[in-house]
C-alpha atoms as a PDB file:
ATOM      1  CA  UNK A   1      18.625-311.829 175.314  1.00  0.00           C
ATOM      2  CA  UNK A   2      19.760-308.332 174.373  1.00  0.00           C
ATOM      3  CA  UNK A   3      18.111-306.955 177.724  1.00  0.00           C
ATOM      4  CA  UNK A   4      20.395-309.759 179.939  1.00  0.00           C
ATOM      5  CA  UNK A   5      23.408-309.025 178.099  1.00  0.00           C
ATOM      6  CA  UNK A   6      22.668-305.503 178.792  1.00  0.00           C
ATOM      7  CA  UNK A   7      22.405-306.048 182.649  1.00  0.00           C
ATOM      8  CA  UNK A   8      25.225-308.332 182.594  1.00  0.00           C
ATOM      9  CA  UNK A   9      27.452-305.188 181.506  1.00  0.00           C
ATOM     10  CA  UNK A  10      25.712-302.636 183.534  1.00  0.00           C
ATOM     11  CA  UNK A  11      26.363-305.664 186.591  1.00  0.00           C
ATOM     12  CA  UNK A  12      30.569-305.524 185.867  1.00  0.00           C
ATOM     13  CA  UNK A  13      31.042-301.629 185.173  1.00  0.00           C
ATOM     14  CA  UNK A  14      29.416-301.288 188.294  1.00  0.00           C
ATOM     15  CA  UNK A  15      31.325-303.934 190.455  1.00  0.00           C
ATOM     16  CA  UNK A  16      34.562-301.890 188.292  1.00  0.00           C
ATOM     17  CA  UNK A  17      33.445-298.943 189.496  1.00  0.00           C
ATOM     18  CA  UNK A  18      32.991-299.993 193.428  1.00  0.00           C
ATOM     19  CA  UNK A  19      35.986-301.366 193.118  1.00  0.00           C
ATOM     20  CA  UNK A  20      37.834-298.520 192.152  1.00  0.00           C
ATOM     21  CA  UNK A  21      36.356-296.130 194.994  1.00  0.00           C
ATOM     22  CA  UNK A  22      37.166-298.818 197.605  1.00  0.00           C
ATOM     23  CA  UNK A  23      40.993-299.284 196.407  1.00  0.00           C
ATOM     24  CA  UNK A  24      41.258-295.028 195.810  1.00  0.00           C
ATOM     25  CA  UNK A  25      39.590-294.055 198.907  1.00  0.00           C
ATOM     26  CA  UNK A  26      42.640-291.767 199.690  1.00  0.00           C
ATOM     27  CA  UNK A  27      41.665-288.122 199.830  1.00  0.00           C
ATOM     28  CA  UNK A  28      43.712-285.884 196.956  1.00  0.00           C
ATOM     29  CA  UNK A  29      43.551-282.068 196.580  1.00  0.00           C
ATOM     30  CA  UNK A  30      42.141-280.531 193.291  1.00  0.00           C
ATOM     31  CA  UNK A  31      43.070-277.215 192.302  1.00  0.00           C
ATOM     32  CA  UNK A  32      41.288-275.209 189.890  1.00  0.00           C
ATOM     33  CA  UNK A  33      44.093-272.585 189.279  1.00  0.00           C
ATOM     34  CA  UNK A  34      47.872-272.659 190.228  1.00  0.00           C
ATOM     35  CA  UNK A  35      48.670-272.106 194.003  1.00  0.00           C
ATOM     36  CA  UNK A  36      50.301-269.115 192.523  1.00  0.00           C
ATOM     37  CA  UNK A  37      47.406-266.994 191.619  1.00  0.00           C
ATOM     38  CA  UNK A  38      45.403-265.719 194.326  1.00  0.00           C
ATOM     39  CA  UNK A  39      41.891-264.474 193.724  1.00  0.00           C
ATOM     40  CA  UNK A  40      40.768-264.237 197.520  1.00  0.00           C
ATOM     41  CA  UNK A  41      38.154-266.725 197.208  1.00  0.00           C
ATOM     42  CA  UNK A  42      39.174-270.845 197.177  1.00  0.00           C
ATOM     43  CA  UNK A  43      40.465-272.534 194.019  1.00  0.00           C
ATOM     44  CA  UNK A  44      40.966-275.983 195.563  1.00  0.00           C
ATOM     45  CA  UNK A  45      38.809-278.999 197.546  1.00  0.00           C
ATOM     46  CA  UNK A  46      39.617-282.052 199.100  1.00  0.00           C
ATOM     47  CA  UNK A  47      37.911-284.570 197.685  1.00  0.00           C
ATOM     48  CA  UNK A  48      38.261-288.618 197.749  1.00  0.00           C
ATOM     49  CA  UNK A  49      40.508-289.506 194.398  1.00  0.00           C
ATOM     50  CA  UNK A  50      37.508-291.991 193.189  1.00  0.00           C
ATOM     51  CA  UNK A  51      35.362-288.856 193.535  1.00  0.00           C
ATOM     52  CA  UNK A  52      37.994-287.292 190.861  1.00  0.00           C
ATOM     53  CA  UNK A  53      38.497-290.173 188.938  1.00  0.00           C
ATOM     54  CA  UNK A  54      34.757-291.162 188.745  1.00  0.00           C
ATOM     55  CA  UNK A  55      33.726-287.241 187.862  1.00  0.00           C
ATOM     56  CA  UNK A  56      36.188-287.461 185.268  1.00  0.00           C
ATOM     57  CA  UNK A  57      35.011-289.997 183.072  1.00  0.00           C
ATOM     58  CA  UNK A  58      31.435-288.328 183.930  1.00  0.00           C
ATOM     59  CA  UNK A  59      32.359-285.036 182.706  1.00  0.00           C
ATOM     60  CA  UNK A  60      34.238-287.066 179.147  1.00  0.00           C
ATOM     61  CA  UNK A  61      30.844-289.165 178.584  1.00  0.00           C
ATOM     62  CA  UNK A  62      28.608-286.244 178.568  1.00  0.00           C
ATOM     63  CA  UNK A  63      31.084-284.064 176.339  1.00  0.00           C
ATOM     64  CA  UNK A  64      30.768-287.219 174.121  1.00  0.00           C
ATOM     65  CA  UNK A  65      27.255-287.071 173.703  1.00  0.00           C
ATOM     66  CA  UNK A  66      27.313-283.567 172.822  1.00  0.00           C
ATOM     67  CA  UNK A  67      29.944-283.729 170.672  1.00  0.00           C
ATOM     68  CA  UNK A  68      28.063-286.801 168.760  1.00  0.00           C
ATOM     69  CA  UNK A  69      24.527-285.632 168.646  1.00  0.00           C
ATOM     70  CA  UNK A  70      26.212-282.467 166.913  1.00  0.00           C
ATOM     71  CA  UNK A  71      27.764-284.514 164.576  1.00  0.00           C
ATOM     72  CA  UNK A  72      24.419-286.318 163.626  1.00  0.00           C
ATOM     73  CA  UNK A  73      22.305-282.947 163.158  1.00  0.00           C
ATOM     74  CA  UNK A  74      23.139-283.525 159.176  1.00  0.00           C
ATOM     75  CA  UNK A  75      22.522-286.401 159.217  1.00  0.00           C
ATOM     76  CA  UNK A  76      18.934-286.605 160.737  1.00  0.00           C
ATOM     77  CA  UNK A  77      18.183-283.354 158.585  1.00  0.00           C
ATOM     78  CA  UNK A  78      19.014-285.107 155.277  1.00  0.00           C
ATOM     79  CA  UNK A  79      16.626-288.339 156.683  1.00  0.00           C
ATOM     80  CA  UNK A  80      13.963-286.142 156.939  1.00  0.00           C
ATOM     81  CA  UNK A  81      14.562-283.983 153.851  1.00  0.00           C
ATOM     82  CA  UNK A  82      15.020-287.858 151.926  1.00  0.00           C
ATOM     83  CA  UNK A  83      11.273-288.963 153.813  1.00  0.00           C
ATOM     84  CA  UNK A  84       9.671-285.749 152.486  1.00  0.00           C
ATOM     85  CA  UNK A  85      10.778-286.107 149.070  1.00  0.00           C
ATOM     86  CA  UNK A  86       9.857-289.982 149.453  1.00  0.00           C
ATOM     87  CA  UNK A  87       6.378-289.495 150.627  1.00  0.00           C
ATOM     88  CA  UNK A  88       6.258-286.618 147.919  1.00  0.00           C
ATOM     89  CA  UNK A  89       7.055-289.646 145.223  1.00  0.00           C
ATOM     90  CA  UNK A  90       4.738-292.129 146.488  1.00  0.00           C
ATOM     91  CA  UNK A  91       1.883-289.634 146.452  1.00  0.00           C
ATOM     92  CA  UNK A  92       2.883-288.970 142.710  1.00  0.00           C
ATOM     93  CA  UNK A  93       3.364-292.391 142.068  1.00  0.00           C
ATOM     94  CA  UNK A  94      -0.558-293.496 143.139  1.00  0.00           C
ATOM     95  CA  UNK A  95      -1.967-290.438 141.433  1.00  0.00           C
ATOM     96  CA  UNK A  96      -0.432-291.829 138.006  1.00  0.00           C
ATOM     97  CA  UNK A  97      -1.322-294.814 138.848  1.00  0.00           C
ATOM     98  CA  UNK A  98      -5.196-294.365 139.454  1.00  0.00           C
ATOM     99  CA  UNK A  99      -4.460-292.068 136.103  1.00  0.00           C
ATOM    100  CA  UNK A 100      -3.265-294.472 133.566  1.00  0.00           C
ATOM    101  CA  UNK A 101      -6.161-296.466 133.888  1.00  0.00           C
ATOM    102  CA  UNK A 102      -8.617-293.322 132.739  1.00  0.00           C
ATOM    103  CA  UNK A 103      -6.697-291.712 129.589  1.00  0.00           C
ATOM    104  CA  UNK A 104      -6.169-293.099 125.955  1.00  0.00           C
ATOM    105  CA  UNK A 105      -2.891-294.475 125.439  1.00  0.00           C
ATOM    106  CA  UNK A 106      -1.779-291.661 123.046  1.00  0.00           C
ATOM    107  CA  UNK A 107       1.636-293.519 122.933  1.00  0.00           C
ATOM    108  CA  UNK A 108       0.626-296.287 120.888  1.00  0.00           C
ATOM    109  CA  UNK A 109      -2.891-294.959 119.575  1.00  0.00           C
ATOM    110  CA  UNK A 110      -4.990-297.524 121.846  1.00  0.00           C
ATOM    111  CA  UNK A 111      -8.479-295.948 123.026  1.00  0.00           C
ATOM    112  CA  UNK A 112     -10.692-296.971 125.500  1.00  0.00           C
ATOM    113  CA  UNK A 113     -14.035-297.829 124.616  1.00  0.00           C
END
């Protein structure tokens, strides 16, 4: 179900996104730097605006990404740290177990025979 709901979204953000480069087909200059400043080689390119537009949201998504699997680094560090110290536990936890059954109970004077 998950997998058709999936392709069902990928199916409209790409009819969205044809759309939009057939209705902005128009050709747009991009500049890099003001006309003003000259640095002898070009600054600018004609490009189609659903090029821009498209390239745009491109360029945000990945700086997204970034910007959230740096925010997660502490957070898979401290699951890893907590799933050391759990398996540490759980090793501790069966030796004392496979213990208690081989000592005298010096708590409330029982011994084994």
């Amino acid at each position: 179900m998950m997998r058709i709901l999936k392709l069902l979204v990928l199916a409209v953000v790409a009819v969205a996104a044809v759309i939009l480069a057939v209705a902005n087909r128009d050709m747009t200059t991009l500049n890099l730097l003001p006309v003003s400043i000259d640095l002898g080689f070009p600054t600018s390119a004609t490009l189609p605006l659903f090029a821009v537009i498209l390239a745009s949201v491109f360029v945000g998504i990945l700086i997204g990404l970034v910007l959230e699997a740096l925010r997660e680094t502490e957070h898979r560090r401290n699951e890893r740290d907590l799933t050391r110290k759990t398996a540490v536990l759980n090793r501790e936890v069966h030796r004392l177990a496979k213990k208690a059954g081989e000592e005298d109970d010096d708590i409330l004077g029982i011994r084994r025979v």
